[in-house]
Protein backbone atom coordinates (compact mmCIF):
# COMPACT_ATOMS: atom_id res chain seq x y z
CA UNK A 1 294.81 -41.86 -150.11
CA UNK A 2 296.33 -41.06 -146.90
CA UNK A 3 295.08 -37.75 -146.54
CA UNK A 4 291.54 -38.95 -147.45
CA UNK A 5 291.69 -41.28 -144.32
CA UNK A 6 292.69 -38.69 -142.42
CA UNK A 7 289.74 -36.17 -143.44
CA UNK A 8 287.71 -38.78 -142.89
CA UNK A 9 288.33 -39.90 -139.48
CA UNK A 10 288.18 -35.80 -138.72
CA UNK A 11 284.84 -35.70 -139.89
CA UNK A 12 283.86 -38.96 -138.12
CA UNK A 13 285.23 -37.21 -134.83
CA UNK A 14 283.66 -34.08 -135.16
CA UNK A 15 279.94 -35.71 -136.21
CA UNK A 16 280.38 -37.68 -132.51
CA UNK A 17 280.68 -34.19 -130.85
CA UNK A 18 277.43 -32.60 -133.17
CA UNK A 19 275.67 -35.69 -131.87
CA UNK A 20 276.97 -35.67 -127.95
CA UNK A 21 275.50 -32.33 -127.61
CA UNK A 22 272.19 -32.23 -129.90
CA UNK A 23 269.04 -31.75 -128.11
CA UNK A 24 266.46 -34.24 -129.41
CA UNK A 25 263.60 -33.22 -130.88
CA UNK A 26 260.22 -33.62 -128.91
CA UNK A 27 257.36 -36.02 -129.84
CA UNK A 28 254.12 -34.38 -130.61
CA UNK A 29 252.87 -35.37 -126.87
CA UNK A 30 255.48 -33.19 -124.90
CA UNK A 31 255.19 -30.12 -127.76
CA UNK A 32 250.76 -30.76 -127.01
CA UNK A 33 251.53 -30.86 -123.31
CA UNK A 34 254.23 -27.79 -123.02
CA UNK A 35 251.46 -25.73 -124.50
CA UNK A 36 248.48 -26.90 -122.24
CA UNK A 37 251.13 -25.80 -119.54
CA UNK A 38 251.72 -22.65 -120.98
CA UNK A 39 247.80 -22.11 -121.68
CA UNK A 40 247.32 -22.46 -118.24
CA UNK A 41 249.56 -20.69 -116.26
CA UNK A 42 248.19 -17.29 -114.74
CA UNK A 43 250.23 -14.06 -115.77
CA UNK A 44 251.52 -12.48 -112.49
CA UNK A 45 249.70 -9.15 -112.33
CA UNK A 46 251.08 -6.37 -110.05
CA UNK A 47 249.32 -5.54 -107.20
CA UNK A 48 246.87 -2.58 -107.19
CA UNK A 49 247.53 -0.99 -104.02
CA UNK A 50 244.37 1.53 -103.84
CA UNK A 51 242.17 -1.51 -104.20
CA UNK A 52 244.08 -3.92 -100.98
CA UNK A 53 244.01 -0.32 -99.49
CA UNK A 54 239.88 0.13 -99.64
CA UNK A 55 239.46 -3.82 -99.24
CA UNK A 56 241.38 -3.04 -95.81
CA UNK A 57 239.28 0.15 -94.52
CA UNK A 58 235.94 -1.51 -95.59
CA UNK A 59 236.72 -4.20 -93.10
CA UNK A 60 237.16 -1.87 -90.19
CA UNK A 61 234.44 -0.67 -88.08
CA UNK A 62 232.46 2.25 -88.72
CA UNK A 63 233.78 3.98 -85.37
CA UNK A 64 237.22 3.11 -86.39
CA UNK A 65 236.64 4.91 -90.01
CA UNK A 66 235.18 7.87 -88.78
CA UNK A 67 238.13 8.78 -85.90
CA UNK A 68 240.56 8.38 -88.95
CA UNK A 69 238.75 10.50 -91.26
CA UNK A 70 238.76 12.75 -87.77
CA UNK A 71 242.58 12.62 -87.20
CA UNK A 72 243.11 13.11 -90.74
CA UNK A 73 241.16 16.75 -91.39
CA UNK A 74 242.54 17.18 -87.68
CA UNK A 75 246.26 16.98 -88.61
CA UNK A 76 245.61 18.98 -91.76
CA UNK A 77 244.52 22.60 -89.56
CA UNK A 78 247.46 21.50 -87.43
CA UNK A 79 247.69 21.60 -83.49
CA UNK A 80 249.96 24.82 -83.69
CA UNK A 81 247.39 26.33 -86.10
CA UNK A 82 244.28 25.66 -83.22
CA UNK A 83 246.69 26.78 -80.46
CA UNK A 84 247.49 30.01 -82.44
CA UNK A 85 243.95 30.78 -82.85
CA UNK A 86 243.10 30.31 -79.35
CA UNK A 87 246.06 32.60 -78.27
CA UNK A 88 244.45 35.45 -80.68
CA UNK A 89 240.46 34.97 -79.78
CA UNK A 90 241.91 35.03 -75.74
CA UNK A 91 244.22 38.50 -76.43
CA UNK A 92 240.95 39.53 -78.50
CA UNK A 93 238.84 39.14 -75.36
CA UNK A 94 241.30 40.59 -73.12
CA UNK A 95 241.80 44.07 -74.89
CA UNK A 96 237.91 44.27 -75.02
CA UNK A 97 237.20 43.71 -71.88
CA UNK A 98 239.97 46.57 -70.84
CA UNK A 99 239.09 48.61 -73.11
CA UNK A 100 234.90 48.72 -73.20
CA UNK A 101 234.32 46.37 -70.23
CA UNK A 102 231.68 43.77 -70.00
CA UNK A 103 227.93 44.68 -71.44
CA UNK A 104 226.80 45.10 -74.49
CA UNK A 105 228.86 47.59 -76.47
CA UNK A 106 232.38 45.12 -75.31
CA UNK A 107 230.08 42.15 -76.53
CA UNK A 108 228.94 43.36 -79.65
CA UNK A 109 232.29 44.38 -80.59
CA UNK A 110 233.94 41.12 -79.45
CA UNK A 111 231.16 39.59 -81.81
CA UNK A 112 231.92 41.45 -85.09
CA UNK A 113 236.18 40.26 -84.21
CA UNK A 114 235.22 36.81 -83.52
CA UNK A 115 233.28 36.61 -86.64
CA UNK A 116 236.43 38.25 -88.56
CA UNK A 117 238.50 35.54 -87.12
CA UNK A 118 236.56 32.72 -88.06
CA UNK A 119 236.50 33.51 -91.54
CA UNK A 120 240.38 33.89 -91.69
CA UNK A 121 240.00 30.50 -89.71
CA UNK A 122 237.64 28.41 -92.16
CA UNK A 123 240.34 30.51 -94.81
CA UNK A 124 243.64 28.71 -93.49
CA UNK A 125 241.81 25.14 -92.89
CA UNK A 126 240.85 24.95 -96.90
CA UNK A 127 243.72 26.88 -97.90
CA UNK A 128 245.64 24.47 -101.55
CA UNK A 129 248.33 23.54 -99.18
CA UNK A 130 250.11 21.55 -101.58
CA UNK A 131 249.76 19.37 -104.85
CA UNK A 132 250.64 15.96 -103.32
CA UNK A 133 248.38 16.30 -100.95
CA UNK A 134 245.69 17.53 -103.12
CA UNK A 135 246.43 14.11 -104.86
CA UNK A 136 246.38 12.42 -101.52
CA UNK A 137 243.12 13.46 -100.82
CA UNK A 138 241.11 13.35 -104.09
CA UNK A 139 242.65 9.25 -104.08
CA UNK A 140 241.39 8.84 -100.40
CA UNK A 141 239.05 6.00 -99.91
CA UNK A 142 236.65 8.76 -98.63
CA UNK A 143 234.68 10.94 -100.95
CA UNK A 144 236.89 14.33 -101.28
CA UNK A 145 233.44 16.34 -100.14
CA UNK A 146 232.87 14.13 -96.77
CA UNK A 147 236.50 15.53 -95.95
CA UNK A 148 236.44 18.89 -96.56
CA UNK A 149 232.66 18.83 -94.50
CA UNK A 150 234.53 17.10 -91.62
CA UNK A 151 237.23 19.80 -91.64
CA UNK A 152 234.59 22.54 -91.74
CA UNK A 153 232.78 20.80 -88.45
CA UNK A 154 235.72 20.42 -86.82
CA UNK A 155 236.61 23.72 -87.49
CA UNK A 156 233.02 25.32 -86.52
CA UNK A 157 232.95 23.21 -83.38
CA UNK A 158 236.64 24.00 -82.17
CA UNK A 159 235.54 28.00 -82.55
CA UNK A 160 232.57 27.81 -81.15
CA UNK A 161 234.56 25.94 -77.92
CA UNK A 162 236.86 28.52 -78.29
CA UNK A 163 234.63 31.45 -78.05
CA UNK A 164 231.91 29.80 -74.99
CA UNK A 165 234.99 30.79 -72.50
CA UNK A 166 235.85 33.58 -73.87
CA UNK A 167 232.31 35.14 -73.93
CA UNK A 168 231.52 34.89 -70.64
CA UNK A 169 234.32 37.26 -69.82
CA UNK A 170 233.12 39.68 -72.10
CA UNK A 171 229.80 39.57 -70.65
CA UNK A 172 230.16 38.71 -66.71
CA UNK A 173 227.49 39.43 -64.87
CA UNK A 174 224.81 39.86 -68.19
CA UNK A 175 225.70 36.62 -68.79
CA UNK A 176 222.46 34.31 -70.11
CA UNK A 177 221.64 31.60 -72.79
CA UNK A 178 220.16 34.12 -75.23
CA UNK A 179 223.65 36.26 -75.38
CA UNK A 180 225.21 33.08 -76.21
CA UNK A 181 222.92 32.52 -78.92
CA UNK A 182 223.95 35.73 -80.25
CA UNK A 183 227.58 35.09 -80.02
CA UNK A 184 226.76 31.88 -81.92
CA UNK A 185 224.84 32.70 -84.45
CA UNK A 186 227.37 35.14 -86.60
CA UNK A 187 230.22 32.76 -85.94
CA UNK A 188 228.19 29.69 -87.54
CA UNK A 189 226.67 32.35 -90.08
CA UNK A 190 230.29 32.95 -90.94
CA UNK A 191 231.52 29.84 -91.33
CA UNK A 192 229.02 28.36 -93.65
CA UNK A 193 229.23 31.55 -96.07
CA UNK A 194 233.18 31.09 -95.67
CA UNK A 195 232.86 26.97 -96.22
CA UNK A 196 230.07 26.92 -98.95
CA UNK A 197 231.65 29.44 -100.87
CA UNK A 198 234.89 27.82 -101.29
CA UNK A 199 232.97 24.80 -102.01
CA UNK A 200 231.43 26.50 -105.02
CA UNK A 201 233.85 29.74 -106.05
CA UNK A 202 237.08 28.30 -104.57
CA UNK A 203 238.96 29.28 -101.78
CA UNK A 204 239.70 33.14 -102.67
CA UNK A 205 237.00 34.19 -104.25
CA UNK A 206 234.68 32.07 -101.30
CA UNK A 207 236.52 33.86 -97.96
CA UNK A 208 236.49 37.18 -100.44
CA UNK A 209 232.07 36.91 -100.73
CA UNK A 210 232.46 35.87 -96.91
CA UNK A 211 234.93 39.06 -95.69
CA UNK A 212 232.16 41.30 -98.13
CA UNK A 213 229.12 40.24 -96.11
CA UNK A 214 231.07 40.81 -93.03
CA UNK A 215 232.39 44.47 -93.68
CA UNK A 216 228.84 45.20 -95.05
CA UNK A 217 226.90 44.52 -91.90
CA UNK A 218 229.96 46.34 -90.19
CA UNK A 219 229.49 49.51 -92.34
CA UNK A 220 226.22 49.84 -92.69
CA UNK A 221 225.30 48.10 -89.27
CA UNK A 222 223.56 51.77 -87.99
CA UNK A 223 221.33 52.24 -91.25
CA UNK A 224 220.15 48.50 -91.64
CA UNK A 225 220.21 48.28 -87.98
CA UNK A 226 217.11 46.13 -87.85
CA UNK A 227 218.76 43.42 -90.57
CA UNK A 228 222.10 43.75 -88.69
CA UNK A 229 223.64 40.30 -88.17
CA UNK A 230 225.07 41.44 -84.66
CA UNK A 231 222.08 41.52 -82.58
CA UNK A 232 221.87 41.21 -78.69
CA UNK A 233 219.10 40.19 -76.55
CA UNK A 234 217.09 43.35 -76.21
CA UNK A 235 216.97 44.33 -79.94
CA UNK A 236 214.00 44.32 -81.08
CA UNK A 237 214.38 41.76 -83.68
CA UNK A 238 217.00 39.59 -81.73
CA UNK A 239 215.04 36.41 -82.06
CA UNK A 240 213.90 37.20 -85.63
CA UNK A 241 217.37 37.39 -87.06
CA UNK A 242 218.56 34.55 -85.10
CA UNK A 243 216.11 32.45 -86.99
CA UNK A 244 216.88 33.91 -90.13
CA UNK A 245 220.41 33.86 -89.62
CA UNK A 246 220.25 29.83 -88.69
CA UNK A 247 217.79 29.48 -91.78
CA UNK A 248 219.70 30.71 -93.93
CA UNK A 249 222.81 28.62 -92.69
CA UNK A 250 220.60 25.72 -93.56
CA UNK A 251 220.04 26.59 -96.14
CA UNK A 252 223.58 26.85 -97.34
CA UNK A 253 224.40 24.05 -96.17
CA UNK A 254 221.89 22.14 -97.72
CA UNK A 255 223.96 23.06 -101.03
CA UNK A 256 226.76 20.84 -100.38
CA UNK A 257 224.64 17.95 -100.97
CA UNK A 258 223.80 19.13 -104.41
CA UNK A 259 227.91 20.03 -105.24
CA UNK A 260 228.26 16.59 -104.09
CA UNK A 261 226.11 14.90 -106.40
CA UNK A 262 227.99 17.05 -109.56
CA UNK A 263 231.33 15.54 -108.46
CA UNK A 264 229.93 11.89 -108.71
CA UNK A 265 228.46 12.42 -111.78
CA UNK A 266 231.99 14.39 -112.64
CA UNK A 267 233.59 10.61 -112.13
């Protein structure tokens, strides 16, 4: 009998603790009202980057977005690279102008090097210089094709700043507009073979087409002398072949548009 009280005033002391610590259970209000709370909460999403990124840029002014896209495709050639190939076109110039002297044979010469050098130019700037940056660039906010067009006209414009100088050297006193039109003319001829043709075959196989177009004129300058791509002002088809030249540089060009339009429909 003793031990019975005893079990039972255990039990009575052990059913105060189980009721000290157990949670009541909820009306059928709060349970309704924890999940209208729950309902309506928002679920944190993480924050896409790329769009804040373009959300930022389309607020900035069109001047503002095009001297980044500059400074970008500026940075990529790299200052040494533009200093490098101003060292080479002024030694260029230099040893012709020792070695032939100023007129037309120096010229025409310095013409057919100049040429040579902007294709290993337009080469470098669209050289795969990387695979990050490949990524970079293809998740720019501006179209992959508007950056690789900026590169080639900063590229084209830097050579053809470049070379002005330089020609006049070559040339002294035969100096005139028309034998800078012929210095111009190959290097922008060139350049668009060099740039469209990486566009379209890649970067090897587009400087390779350009480098065979220039060692065929070089070659076979003296038997297709009146198609020859180095002209100077007192050939007889000078102003011809400029035309042509510039026409078909157009022309070219004019194809970028089109390889544009295949990588939006690509997307």
């Amino acid at each position: 009998m003793k031990e019975n009280d005893e079990l039972s005033k255990l039990e009575n002391e052990w059913q105060s603790h189980f009721d000290r610590f157990t949670v009541p259970e909820p009306t059928r209000e709060q349970s309704m009202l924890l999940l209208e709370k729950i309902k309506g909460s928002e679920v944190e999403k993480p924050i896409d980057l790329r769009a804040e990124l373009e959300r930022a840029q389309e607020r900035q002014s069109i001047s503002a977005q095009m001297t980044n896209l500059f400074l970008s495709q500026w940075n990529f050639h790299g200052v040494r690279s533009w200093l490098f190939t101003g060292i080479v076109m002024l030694i260029l110039t230099i040893t012709i102008s020792q070695n032939w002297g100023s007129g037309e044979t120096g010229f025409t010469i310095w013409i057919k090097w100049a040429s040579l050098i902007m294709i290993a130019v337009i080469s470098y700037a669209f050289r795969a210089k990387n695979e990050g940056n490949d990524i970079i660039e293809k998740l720019s906010y501006t179209p992959l094709m508007l950056q690789m067009f900026t590169r080639f006209l900063i590229v084209l414009v830097f050579q053809l700043v470049i070379a002005w100088p330089l020609s006049l050297l070559v040339l002294d006193e035969t100096s005139s507009v028309f034998y800078m039109l012929s210095s111009f003319t190959p290097l922008i001829f060139f350049g668009v073979v060099g740039f469209v043709g990486t566009l379209w075959l890649g970067q090897k196989l587009g400087v390779t087409l350009a480098l065979i177009v220039w060692f065929g004129q070089v070659l076979l300058e003296d038997r297709l002398n009146f198609a020859s791509l180095f002209q100077v002002p007192g050939d007889d088809n000078f102003l011809l072949m400029n035309l042509v030249i510039l026409g078909i540089s157009c022309l070219l060009l004019s194809s970028v548009m089109l390889k544009s339009r295949q990588l939006k429909n690509r997307l």
